[in-house]
N, C-alpha and C. Protein backbone atom coordinates (compact mmCIF):
# COMPACT_ATOMS: atom_id res chain seq x y z
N UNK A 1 222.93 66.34 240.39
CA UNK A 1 222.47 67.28 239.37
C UNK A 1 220.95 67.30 239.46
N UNK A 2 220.86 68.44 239.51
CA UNK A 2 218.89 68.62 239.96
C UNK A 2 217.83 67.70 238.70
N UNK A 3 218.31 68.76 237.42
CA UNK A 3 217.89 68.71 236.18
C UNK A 3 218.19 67.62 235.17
N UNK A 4 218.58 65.96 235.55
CA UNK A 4 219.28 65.29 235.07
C UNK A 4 218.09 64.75 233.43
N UNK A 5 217.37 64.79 233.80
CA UNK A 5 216.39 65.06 232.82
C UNK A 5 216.78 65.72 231.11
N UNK A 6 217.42 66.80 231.57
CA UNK A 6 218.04 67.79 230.03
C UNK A 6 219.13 68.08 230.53
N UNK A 7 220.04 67.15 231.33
CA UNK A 7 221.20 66.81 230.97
C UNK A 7 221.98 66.48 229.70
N UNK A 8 222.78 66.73 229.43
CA UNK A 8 224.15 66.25 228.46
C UNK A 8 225.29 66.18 228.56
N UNK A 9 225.99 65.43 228.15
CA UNK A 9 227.58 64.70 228.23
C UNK A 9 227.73 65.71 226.75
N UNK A 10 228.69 66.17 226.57
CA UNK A 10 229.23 67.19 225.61
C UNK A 10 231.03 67.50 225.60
N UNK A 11 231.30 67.64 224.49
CA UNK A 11 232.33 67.53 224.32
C UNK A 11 233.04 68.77 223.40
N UNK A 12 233.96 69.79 223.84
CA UNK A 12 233.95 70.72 223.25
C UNK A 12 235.34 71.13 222.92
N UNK A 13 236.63 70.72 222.13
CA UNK A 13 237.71 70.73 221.61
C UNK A 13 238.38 72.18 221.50
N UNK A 14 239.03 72.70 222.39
CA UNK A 14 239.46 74.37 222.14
C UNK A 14 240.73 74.74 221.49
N UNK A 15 241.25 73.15 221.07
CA UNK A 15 242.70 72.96 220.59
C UNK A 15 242.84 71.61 220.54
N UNK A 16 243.86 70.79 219.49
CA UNK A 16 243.94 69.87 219.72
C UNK A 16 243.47 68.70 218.44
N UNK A 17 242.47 69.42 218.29
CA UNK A 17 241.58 68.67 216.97
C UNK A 17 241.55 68.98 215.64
N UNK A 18 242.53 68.04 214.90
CA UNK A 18 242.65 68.57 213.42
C UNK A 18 244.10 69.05 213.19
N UNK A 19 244.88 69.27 214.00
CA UNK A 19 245.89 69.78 214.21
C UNK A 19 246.82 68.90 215.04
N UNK A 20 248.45 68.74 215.33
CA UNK A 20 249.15 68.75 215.89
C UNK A 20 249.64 69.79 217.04
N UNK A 21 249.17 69.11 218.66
CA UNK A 21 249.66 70.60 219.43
C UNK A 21 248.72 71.04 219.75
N UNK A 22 248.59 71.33 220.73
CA UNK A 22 247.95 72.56 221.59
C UNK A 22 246.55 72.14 221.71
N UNK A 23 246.49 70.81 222.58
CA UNK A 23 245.35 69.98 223.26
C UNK A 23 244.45 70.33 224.42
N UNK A 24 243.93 70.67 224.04
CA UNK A 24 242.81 71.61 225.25
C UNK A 24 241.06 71.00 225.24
N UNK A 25 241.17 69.86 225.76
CA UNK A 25 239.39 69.46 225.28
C UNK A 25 238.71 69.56 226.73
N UNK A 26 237.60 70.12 226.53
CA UNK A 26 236.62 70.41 227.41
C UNK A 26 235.25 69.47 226.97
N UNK A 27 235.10 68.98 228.51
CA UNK A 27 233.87 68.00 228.73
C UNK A 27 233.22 68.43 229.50
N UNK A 28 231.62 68.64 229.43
CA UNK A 28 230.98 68.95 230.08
C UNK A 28 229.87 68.11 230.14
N UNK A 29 229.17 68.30 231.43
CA UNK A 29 227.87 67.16 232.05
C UNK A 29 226.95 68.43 232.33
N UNK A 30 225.56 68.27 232.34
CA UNK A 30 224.36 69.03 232.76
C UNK A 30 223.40 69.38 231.75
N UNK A 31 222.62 70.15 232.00
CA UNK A 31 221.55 70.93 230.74
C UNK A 31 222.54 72.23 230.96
N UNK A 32 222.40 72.95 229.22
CA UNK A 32 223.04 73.19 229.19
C UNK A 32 223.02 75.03 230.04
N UNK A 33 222.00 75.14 230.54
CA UNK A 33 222.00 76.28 231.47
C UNK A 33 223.08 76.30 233.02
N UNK A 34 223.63 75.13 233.16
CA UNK A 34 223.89 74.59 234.45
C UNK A 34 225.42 73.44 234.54
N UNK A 35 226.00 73.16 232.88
CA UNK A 35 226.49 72.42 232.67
C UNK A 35 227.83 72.83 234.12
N UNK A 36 228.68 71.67 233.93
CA UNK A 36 230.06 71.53 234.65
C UNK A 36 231.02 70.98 234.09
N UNK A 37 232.28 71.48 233.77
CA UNK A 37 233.17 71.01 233.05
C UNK A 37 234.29 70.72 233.59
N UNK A 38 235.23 69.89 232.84
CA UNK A 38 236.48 69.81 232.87
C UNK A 38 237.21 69.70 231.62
N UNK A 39 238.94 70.21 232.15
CA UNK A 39 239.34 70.51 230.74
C UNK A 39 240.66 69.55 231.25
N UNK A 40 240.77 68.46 229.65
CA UNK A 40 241.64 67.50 229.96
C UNK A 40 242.96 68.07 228.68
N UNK A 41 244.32 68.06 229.33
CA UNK A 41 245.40 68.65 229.03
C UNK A 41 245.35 70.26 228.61
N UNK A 42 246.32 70.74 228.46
CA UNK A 42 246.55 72.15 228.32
C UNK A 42 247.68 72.37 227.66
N UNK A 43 248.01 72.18 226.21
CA UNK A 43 249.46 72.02 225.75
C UNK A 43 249.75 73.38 224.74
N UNK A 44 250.50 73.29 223.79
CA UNK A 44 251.04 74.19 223.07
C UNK A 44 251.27 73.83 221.91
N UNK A 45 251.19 74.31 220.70
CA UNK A 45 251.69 74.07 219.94
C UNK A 45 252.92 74.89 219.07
N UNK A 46 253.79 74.09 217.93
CA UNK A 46 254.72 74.67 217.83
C UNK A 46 254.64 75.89 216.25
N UNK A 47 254.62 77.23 215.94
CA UNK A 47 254.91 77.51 214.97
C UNK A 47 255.49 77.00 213.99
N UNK A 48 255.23 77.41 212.62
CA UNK A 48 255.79 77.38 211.45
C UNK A 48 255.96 78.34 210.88
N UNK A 49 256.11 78.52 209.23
CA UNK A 49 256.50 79.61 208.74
C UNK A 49 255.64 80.38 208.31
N UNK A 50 254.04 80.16 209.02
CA UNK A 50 253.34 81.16 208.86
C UNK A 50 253.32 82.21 209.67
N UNK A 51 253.93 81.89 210.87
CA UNK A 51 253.74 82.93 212.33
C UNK A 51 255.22 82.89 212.40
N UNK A 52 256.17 83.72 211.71
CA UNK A 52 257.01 84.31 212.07
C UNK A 52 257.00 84.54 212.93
N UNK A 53 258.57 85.01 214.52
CA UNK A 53 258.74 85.60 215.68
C UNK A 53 257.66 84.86 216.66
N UNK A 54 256.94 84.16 216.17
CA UNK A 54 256.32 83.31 217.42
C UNK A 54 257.32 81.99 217.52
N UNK A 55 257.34 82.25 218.96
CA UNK A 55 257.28 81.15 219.77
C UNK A 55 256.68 80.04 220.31
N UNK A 56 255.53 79.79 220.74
CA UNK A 56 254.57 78.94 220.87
C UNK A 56 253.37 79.54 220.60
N UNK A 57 252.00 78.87 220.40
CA UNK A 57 250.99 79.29 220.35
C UNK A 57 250.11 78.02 221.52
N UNK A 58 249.37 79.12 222.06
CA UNK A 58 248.61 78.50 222.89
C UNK A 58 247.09 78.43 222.46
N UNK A 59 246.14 77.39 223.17
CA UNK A 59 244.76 77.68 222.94
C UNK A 59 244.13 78.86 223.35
N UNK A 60 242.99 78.90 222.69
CA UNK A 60 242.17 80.26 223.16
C UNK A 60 240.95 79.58 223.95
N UNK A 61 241.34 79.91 224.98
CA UNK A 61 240.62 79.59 226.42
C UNK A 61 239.06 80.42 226.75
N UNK A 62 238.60 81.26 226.00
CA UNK A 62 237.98 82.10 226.12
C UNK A 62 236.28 81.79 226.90
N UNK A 63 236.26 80.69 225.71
CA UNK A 63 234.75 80.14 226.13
C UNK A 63 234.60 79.83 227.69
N UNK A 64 235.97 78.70 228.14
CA UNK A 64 235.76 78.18 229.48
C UNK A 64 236.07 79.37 230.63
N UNK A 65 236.37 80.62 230.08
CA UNK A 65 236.89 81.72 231.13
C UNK A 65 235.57 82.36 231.03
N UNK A 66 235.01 82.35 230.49
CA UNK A 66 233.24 83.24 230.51
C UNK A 66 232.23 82.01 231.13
N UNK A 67 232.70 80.68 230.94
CA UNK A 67 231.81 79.60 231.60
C UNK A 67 232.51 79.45 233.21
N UNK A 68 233.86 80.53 233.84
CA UNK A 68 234.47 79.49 234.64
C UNK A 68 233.45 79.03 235.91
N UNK A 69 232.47 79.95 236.28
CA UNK A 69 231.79 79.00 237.41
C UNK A 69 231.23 77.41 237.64
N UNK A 70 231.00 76.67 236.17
CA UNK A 70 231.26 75.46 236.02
C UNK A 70 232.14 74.72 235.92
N UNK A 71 233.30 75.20 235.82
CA UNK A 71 234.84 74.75 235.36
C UNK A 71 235.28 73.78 237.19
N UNK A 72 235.30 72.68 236.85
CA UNK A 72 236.06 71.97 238.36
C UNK A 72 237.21 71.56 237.85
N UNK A 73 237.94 71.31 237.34
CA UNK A 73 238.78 70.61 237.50
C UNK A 73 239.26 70.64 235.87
N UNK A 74 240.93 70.45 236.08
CA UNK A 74 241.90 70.27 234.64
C UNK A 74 242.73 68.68 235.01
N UNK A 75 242.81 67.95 234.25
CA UNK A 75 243.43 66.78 234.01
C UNK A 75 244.28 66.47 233.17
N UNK A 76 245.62 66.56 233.33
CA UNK A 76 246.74 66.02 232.43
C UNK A 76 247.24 64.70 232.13
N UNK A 77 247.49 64.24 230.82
CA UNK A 77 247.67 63.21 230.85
C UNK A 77 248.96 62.98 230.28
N UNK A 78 249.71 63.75 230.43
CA UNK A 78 251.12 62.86 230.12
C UNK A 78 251.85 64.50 229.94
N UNK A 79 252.96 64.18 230.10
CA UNK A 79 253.94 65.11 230.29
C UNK A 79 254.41 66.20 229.15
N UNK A 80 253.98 65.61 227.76
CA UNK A 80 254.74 66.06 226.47
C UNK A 80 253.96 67.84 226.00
N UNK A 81 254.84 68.67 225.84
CA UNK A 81 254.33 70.03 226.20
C UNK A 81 253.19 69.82 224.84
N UNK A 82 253.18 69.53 224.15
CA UNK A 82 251.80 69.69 223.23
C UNK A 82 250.29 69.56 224.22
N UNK A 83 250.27 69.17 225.57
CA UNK A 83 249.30 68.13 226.18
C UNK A 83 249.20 69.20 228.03
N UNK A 84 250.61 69.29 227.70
CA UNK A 84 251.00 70.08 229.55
C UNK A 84 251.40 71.50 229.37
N UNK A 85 252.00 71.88 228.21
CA UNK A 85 253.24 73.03 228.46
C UNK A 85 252.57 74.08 228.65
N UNK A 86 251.20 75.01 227.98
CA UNK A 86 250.41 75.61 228.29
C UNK A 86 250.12 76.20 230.25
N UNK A 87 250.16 75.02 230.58
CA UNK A 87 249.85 75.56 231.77
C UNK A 87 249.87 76.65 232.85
N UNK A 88 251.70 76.34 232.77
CA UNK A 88 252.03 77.53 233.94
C UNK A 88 251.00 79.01 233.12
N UNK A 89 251.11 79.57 232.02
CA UNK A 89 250.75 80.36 231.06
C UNK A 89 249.06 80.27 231.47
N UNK A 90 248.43 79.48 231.44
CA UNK A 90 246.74 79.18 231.32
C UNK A 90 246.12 79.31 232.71
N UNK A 91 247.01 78.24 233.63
CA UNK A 91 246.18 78.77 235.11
C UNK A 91 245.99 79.74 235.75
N UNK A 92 246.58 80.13 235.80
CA UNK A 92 246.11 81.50 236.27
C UNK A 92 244.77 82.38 236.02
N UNK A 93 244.60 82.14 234.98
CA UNK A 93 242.78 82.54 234.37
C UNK A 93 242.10 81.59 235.00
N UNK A 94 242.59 80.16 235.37
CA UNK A 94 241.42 79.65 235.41
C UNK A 94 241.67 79.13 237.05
N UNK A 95 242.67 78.96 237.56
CA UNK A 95 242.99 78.63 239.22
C UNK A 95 241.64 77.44 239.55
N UNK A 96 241.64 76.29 238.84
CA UNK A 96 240.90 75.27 239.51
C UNK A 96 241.85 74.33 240.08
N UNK A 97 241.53 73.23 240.38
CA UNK A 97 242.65 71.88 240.51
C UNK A 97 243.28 71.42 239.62
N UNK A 98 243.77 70.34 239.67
CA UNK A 98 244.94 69.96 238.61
C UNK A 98 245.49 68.86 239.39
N UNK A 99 244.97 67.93 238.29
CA UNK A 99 245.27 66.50 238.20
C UNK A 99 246.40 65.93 237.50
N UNK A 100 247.40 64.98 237.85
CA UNK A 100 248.31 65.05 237.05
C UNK A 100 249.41 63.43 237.67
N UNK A 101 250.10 63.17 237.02
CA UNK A 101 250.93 61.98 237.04
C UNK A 101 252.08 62.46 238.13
N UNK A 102 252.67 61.37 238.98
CA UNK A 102 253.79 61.99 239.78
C UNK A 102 254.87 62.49 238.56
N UNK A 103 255.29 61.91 237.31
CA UNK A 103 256.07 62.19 236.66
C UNK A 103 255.69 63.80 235.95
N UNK A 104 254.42 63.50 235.58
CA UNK A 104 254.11 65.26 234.30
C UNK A 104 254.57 66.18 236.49
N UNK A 105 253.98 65.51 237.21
CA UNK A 105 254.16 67.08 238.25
C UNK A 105 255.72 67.84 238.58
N UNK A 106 256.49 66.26 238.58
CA UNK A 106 258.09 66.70 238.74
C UNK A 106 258.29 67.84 237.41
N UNK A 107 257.80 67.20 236.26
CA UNK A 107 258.49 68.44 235.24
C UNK A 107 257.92 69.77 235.33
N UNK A 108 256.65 69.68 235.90
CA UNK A 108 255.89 71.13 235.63
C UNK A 108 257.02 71.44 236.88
N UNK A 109 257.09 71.02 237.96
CA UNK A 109 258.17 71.54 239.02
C UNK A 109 258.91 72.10 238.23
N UNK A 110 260.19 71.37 237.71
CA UNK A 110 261.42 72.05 237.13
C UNK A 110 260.89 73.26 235.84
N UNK A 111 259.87 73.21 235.29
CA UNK A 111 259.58 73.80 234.55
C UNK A 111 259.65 75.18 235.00
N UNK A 112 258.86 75.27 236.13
CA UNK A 112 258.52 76.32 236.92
C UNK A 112 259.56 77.26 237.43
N UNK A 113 260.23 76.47 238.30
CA UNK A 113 262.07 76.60 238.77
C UNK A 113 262.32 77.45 237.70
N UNK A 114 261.97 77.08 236.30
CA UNK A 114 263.12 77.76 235.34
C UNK A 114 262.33 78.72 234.61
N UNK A 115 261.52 79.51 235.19
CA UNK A 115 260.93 80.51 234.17
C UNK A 115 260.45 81.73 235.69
N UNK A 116 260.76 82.54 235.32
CA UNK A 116 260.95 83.22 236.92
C UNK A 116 259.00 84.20 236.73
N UNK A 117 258.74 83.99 237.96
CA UNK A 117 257.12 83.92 238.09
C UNK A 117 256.48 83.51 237.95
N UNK A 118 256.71 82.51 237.61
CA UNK A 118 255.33 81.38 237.09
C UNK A 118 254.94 80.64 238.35
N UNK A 119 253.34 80.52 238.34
CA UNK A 119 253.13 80.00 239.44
C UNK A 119 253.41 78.72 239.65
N UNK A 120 253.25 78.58 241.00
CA UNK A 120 252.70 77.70 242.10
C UNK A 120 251.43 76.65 241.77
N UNK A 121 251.68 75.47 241.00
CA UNK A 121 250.27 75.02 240.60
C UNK A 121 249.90 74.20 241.96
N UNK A 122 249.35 73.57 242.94
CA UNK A 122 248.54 72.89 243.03
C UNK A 122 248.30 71.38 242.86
N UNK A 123 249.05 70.31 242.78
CA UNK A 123 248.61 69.38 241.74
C UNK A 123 248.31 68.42 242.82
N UNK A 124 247.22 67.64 242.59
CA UNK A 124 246.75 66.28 242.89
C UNK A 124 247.32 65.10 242.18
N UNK A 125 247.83 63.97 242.83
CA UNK A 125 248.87 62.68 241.99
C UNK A 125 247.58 62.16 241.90
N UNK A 126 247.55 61.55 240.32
CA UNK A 126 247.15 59.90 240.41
C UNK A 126 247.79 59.24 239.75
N UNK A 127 247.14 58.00 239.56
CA UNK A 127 248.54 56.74 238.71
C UNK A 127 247.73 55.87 238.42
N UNK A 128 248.49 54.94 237.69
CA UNK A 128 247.89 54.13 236.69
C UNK A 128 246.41 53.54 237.30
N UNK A 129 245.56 53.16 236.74
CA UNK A 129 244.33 52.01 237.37
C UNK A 129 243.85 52.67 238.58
N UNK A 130 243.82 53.98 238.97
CA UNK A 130 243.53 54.89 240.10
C UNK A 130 242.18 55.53 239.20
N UNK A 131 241.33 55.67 240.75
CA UNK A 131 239.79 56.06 239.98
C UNK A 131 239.73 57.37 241.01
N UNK A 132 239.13 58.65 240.20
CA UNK A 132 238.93 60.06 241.16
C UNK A 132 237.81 60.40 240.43
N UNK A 133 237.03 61.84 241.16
CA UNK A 133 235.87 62.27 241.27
C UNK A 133 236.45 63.49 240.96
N UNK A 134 235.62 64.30 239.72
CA UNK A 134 236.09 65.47 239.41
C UNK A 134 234.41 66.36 238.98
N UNK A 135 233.48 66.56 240.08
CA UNK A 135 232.42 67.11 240.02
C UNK A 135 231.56 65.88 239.68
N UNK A 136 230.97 66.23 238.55
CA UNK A 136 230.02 64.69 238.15
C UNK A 136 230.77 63.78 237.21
N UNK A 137 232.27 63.70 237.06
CA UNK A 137 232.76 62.97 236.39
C UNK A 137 233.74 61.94 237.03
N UNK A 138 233.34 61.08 237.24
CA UNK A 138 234.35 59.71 237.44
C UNK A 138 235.37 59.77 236.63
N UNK A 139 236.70 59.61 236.64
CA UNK A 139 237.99 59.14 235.75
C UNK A 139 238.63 58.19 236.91
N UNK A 140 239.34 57.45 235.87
CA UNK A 140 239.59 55.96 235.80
C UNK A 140 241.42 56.15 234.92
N UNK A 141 242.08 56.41 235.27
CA UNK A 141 243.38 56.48 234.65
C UNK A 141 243.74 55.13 234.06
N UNK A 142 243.65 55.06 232.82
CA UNK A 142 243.95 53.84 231.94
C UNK A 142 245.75 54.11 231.55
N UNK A 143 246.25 53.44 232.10
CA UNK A 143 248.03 53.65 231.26
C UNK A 143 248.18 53.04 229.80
N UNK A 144 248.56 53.95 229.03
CA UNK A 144 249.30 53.35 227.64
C UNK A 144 250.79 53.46 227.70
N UNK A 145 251.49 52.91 226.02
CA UNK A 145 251.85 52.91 225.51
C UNK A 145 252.53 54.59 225.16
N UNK A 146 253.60 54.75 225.30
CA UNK A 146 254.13 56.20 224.58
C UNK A 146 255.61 56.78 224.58
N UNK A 147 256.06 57.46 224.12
CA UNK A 147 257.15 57.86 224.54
C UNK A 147 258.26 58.55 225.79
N UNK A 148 257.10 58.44 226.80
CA UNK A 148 257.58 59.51 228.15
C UNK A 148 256.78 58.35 229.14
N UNK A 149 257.42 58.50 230.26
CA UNK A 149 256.63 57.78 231.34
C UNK A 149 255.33 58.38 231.82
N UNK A 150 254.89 57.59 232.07
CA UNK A 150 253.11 57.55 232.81
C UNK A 150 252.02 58.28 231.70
N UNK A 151 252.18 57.96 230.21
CA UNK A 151 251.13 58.85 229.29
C UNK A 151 249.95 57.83 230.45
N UNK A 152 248.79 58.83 230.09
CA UNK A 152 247.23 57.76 230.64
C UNK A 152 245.98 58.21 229.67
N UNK A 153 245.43 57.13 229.07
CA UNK A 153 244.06 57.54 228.58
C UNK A 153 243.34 57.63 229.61
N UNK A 154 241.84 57.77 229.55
CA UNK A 154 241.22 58.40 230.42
C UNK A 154 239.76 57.58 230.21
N UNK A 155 239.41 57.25 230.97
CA UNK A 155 237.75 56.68 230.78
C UNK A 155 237.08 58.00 231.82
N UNK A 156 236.29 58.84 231.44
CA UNK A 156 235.20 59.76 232.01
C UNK A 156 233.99 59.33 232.02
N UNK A 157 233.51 59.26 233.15
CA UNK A 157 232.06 58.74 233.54
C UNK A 157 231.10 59.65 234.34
N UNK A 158 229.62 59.42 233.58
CA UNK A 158 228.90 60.70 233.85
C UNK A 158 227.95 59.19 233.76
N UNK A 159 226.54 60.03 234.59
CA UNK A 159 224.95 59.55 234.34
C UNK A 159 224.77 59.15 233.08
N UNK A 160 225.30 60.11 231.97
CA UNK A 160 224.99 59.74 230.62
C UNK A 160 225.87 58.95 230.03
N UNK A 161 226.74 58.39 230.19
CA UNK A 161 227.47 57.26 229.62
C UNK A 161 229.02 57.51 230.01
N UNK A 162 230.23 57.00 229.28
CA UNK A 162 231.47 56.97 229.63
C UNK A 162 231.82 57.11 228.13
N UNK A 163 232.83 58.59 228.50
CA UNK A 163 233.85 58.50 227.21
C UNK A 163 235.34 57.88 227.44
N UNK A 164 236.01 57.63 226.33
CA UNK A 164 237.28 57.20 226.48
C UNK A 164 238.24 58.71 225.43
N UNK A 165 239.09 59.12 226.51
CA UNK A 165 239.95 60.22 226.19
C UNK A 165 241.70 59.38 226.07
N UNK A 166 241.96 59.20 224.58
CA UNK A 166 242.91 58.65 224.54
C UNK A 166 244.60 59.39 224.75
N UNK A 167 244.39 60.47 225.04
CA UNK A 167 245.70 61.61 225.11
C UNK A 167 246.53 60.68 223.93
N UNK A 168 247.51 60.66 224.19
CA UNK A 168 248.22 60.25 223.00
C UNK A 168 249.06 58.61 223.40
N UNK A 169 248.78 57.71 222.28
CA UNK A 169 249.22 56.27 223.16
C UNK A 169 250.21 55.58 221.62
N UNK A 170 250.28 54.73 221.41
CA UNK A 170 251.03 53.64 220.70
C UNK A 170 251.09 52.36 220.57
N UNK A 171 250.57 51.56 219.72
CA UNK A 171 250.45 49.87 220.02
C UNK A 171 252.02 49.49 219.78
N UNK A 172 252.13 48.91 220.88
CA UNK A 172 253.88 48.86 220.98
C UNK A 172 254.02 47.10 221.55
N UNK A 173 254.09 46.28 220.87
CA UNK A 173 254.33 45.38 221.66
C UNK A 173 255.42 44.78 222.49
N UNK A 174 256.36 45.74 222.46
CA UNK A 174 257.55 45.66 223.74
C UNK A 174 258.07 46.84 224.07
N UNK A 175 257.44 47.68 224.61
CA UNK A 175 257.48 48.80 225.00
C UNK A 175 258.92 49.62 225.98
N UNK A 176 259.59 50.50 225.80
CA UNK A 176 260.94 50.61 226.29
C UNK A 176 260.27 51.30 227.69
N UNK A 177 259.49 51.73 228.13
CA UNK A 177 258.67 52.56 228.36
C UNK A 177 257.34 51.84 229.22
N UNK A 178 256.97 51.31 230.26
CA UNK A 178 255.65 51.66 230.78
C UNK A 178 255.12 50.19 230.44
N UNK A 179 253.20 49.76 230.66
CA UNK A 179 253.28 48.81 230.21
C UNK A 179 253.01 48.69 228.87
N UNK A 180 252.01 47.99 227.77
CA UNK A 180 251.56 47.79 227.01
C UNK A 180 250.37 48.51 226.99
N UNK A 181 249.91 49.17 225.71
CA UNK A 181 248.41 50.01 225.67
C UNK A 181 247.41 48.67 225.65
C-alpha cells in the first residue's frame, strides 16, 4: 500500500448487525481514497409478518458494487444460510473469489444443482488453523463451536492491527460437532 500513512482498518456492516440474518460485513484496509475490501459471509434473512409474500430478504450490496474495484475477495464462514445462502443471488454483481470450508462448498454445490441457473461459484478450500492472503489481509481460520460442521471465526490481519470476526460460535464443552471454541 503506497499511502500507508492515512491508511485505515474499517469496518462496515451491510447486514447482520442488530438483527438476526442476513450477515454481510465488509472490511476494508487503505486511506480512504484507495481502500480494499473484503466481504465476510453473504446470508439471508428470514421474513416475518411485516413483509408479507416475501420469501427471503437479502442485503443491500450497493455501497460495495459502486466501490467494486477494491472489492478482492468474499469469505464464508460456515454453512448456515443466514451467513452463505445469499450467494448464488449476490455473486454475480460482484464475481470476486470465494473462500469457503470443504463442507459450506459441498452445500453451495447441491444448492446450486437445485435451483436451475444459478451460477458456477469458484470456491477456494480452507480449514481449520489454515492461514491465506486476501489483498492486504491475512486470515487465519480459527474453528469453533456450532451447530453445522466447520463454523470458523476469523482473525484478519492488516498493517493496522488484527480483528477477530466471530461468525457465529458456542461455548460448548462437549461438543456433538467439531472441536471446542
Amino acid at each position: 500500500m503506497a499511502d500507508r500513512e492515512n491508511a485505515e482498518l474499517v469496518f462496515a456492516p451491510l447486514g447482520g448487525v442488530g438483527e438476526i440474518g442476513m450477515n454481510f460485513a465488509l472490511y476494508g484496509y487503505g486511506p480512504a481514497d484507495a481502500r480494499e475490501w473484503i466481504v465476510v459471509d453473504v446470508g439471508v434473512t428470514f421474513p416475518d409478518t411485516a413483509h408479507p409474500g416475501v420469501d427471503l430478504i437479502l442485503p443491500d450490496t450497493r455501497f460495495i458494487e459502486e466501490n467494486i474495484d477494491g472489492l478482492r475477495g468474499i469469505v464464508i464462514t460456515h454453512a448456515h444460510e443466514d451467513h452463505y445462502g445469499a450467494l448464488l443471488d449476490i455473486w454475480p454483481r460482484l464475481k470476486v473469489p470465494v473462500w469457503m470450508t470443504p463442507f459450506t462448498a459441498g452445500l453451495l454445490e447441491a444448492k446450486r444443482q437445485g435451483e436451475q441457473g444459478a451460477p458456477k461459484i469458484p470456491a477456494s478450500i480452507y480449514r481449520a488453523g489454515e492461514k491465506f492472503t486476501i489483498g492486504p489481509f491475512e486470515i487465519e481460520a480459527i474453528p469453533v463451536a456450532h451447530s453445522i460442521p466447520e463454523p470458523m471465526s476469523l482473525a484478519i490481519t492488516t498493517p493496522a492491527g488484527t480483528v477477530i470476526h466471530t461468525g457465529d460460535w458456542k461455548i460448548d464443552p462437549a461438543p456433538t460437532i467439531g472441536p471446542k471454541t
